[in-house]
C-alpha atoms as a PDB file:
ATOM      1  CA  UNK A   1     -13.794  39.175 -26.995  1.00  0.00           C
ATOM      2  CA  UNK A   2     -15.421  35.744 -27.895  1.00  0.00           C
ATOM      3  CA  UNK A   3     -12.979  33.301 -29.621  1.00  0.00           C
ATOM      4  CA  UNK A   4     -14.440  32.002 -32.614  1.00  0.00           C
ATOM      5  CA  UNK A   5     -16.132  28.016 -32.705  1.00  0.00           C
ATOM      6  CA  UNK A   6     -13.479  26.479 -34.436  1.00  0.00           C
ATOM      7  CA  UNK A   7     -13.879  23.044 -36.560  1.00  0.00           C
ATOM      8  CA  UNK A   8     -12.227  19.853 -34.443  1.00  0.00           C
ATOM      9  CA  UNK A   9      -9.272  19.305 -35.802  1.00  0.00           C
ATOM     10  CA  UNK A  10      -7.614  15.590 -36.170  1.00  0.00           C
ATOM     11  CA  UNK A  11      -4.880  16.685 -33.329  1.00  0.00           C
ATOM     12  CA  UNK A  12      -8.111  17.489 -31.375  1.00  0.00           C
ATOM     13  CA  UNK A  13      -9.903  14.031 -31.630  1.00  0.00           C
ATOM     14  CA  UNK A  14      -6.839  12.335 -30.996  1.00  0.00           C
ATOM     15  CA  UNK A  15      -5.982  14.474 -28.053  1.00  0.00           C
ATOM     16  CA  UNK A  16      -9.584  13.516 -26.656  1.00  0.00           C
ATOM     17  CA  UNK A  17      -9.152   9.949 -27.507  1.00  0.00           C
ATOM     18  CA  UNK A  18      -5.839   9.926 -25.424  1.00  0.00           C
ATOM     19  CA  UNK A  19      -7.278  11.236 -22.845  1.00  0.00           C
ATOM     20  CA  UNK A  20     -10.466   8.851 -22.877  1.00  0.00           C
ATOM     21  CA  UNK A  21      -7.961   6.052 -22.958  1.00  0.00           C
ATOM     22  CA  UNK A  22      -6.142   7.089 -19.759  1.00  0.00           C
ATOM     23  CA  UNK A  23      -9.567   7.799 -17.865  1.00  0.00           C
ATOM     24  CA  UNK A  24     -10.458   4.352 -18.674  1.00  0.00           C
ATOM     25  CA  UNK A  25      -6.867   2.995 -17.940  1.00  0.00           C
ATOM     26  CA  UNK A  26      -7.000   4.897 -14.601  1.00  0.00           C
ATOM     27  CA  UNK A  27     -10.816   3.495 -13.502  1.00  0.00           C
ATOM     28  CA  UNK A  28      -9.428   0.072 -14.449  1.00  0.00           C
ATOM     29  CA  UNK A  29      -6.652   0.155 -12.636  1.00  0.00           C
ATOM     30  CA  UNK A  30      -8.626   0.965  -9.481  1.00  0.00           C
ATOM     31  CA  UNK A  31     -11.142  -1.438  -9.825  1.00  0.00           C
ATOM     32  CA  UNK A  32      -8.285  -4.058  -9.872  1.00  0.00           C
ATOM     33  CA  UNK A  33      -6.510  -2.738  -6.608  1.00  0.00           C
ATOM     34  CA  UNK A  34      -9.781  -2.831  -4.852  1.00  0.00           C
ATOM     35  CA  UNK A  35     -10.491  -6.257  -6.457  1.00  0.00           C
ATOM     36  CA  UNK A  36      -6.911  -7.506  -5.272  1.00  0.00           C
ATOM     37  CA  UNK A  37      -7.063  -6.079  -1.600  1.00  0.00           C
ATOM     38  CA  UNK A  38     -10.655  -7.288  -1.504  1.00  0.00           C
ATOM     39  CA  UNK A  39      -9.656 -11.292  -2.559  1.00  0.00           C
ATOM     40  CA  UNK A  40      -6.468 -10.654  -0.167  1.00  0.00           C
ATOM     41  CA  UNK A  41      -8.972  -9.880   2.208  1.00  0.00           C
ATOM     42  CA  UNK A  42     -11.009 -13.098   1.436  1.00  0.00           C
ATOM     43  CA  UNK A  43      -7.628 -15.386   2.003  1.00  0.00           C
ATOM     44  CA  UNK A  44      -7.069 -13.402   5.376  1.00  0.00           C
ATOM     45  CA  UNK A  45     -10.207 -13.976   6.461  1.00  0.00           C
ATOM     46  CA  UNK A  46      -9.966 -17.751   5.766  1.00  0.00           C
ATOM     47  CA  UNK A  47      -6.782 -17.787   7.322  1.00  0.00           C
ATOM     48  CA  UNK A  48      -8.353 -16.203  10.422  1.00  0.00           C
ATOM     49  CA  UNK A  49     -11.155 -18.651  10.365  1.00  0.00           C
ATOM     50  CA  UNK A  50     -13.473 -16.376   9.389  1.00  0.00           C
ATOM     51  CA  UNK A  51     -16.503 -17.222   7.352  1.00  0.00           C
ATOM     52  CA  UNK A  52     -19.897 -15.991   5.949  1.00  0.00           C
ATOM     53  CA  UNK A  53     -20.237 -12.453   7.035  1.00  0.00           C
ATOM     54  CA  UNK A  54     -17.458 -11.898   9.455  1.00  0.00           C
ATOM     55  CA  UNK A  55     -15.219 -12.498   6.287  1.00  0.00           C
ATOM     56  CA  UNK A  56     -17.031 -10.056   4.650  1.00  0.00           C
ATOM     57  CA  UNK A  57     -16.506  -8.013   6.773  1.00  0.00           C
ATOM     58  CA  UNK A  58     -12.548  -8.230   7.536  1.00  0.00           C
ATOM     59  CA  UNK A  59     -12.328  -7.805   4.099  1.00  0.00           C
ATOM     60  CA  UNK A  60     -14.165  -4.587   3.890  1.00  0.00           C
ATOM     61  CA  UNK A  61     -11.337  -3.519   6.470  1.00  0.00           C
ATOM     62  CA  UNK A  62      -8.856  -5.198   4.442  1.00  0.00           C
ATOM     63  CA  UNK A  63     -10.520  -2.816   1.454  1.00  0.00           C
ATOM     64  CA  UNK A  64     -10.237   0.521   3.481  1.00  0.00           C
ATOM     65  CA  UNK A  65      -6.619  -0.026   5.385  1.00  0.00           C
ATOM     66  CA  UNK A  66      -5.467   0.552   2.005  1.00  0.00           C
ATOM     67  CA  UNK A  67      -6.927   4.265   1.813  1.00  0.00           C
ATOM     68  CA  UNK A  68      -4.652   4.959   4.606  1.00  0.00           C
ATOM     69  CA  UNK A  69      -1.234   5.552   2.422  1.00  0.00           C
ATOM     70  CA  UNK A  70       0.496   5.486  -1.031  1.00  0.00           C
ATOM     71  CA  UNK A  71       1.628   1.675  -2.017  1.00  0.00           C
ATOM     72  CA  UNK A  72       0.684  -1.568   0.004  1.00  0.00           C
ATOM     73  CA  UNK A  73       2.406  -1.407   2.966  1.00  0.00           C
ATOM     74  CA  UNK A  74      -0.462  -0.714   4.946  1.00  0.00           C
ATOM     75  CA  UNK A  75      -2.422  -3.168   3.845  1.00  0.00           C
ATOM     76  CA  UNK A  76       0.349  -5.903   4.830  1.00  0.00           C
ATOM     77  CA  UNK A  77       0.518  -4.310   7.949  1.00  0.00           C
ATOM     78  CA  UNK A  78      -2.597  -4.830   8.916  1.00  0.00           C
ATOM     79  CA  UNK A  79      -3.448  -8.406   7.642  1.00  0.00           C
ATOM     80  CA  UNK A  80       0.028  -9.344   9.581  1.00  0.00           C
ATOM     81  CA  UNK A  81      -0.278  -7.557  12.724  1.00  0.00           C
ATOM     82  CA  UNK A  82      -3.681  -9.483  12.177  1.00  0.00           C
ATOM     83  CA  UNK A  83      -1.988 -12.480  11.990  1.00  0.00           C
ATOM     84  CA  UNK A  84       0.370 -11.783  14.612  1.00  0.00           C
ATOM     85  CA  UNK A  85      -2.313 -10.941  17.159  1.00  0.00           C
ATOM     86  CA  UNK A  86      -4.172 -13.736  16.074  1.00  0.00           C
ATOM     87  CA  UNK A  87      -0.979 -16.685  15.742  1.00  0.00           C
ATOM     88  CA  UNK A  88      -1.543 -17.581  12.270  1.00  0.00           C
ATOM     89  CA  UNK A  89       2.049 -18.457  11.049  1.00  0.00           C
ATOM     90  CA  UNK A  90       1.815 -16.668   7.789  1.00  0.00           C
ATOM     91  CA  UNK A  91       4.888 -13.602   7.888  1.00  0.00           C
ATOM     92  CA  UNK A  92       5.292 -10.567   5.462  1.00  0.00           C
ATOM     93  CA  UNK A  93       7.000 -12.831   2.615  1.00  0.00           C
ATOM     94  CA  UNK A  94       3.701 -14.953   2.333  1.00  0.00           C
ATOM     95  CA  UNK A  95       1.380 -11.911   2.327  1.00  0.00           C
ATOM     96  CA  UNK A  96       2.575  -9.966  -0.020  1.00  0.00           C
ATOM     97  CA  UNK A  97       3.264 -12.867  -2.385  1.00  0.00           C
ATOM     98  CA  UNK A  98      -0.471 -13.441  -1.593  1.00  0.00           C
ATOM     99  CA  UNK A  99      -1.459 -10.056  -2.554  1.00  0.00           C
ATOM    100  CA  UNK A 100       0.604 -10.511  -6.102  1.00  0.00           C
ATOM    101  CA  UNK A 101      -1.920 -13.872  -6.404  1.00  0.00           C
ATOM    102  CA  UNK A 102      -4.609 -11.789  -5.708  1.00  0.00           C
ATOM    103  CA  UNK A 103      -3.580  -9.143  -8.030  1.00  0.00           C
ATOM    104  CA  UNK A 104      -3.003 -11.557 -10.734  1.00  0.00           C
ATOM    105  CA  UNK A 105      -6.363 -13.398 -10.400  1.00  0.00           C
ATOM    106  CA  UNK A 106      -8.207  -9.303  -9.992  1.00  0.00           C
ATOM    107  CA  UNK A 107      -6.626  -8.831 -13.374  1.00  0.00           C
ATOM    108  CA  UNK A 108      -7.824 -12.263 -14.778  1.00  0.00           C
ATOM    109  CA  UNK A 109     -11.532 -12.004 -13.341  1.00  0.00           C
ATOM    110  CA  UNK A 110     -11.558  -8.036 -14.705  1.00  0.00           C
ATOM    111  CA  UNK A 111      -9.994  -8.133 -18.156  1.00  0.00           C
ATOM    112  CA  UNK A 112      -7.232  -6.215 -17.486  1.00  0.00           C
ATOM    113  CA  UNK A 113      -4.056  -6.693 -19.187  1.00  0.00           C
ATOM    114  CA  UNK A 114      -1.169  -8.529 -17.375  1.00  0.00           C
END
């Protein structure tokens, strides 16, 4: 049997309006943890002495170490065995304090609340 159409009620709409919040809470959220790895990228990069599109292009790595696990560790992982290899004198303390900058400023340049 066919359940009947039955009128929206104001539970309803405000059931759907939760939900549209979170949806757009949840894309936002994203788009400022890509931001944030992307500009921790950036000050890798830099640190590296890389410019133009070599720094573009560590960040993009930067960008998809992240996919790799849950959290951030792998992201500071790679930027300092980066470092490491590399014998720029920044250790985990200054990158993930970096990454909190860059989360701060992907929030700022986004809109998103602090």
């Amino acid at each position: 049997m066919r359940q009947e159409e039955r009128p929206m009620t104001t539970f309803d709409e405000r059931e759907k309006g939760f939900e549209r919040k979170f949806q757009q809470e949840q894309e936002l959220a994203f788009k400022v943890k890509a931001r944030r790895n992307k500009l921790l990228g950036l000050w890798a990069a830099e640190c590296l002495g890389l410019t133009g599109d070599a720094a573009q292009r560590y960040a993009r790595e930067v960008l998809q170490s992240d996919l790799q696990r849950p959290g951030s560790d792998d992201i500071v992982e790679k930027v300092c065995g980066d470092f490491a290899r590399e014998g720029v004198a920044h250790g985990e303390a200054r990158v993930r304090a970096e990454l909190e900058r860059c989360a701060q400023e992907a929030k700022k340049q986004l809109g998103a609340p602090k």
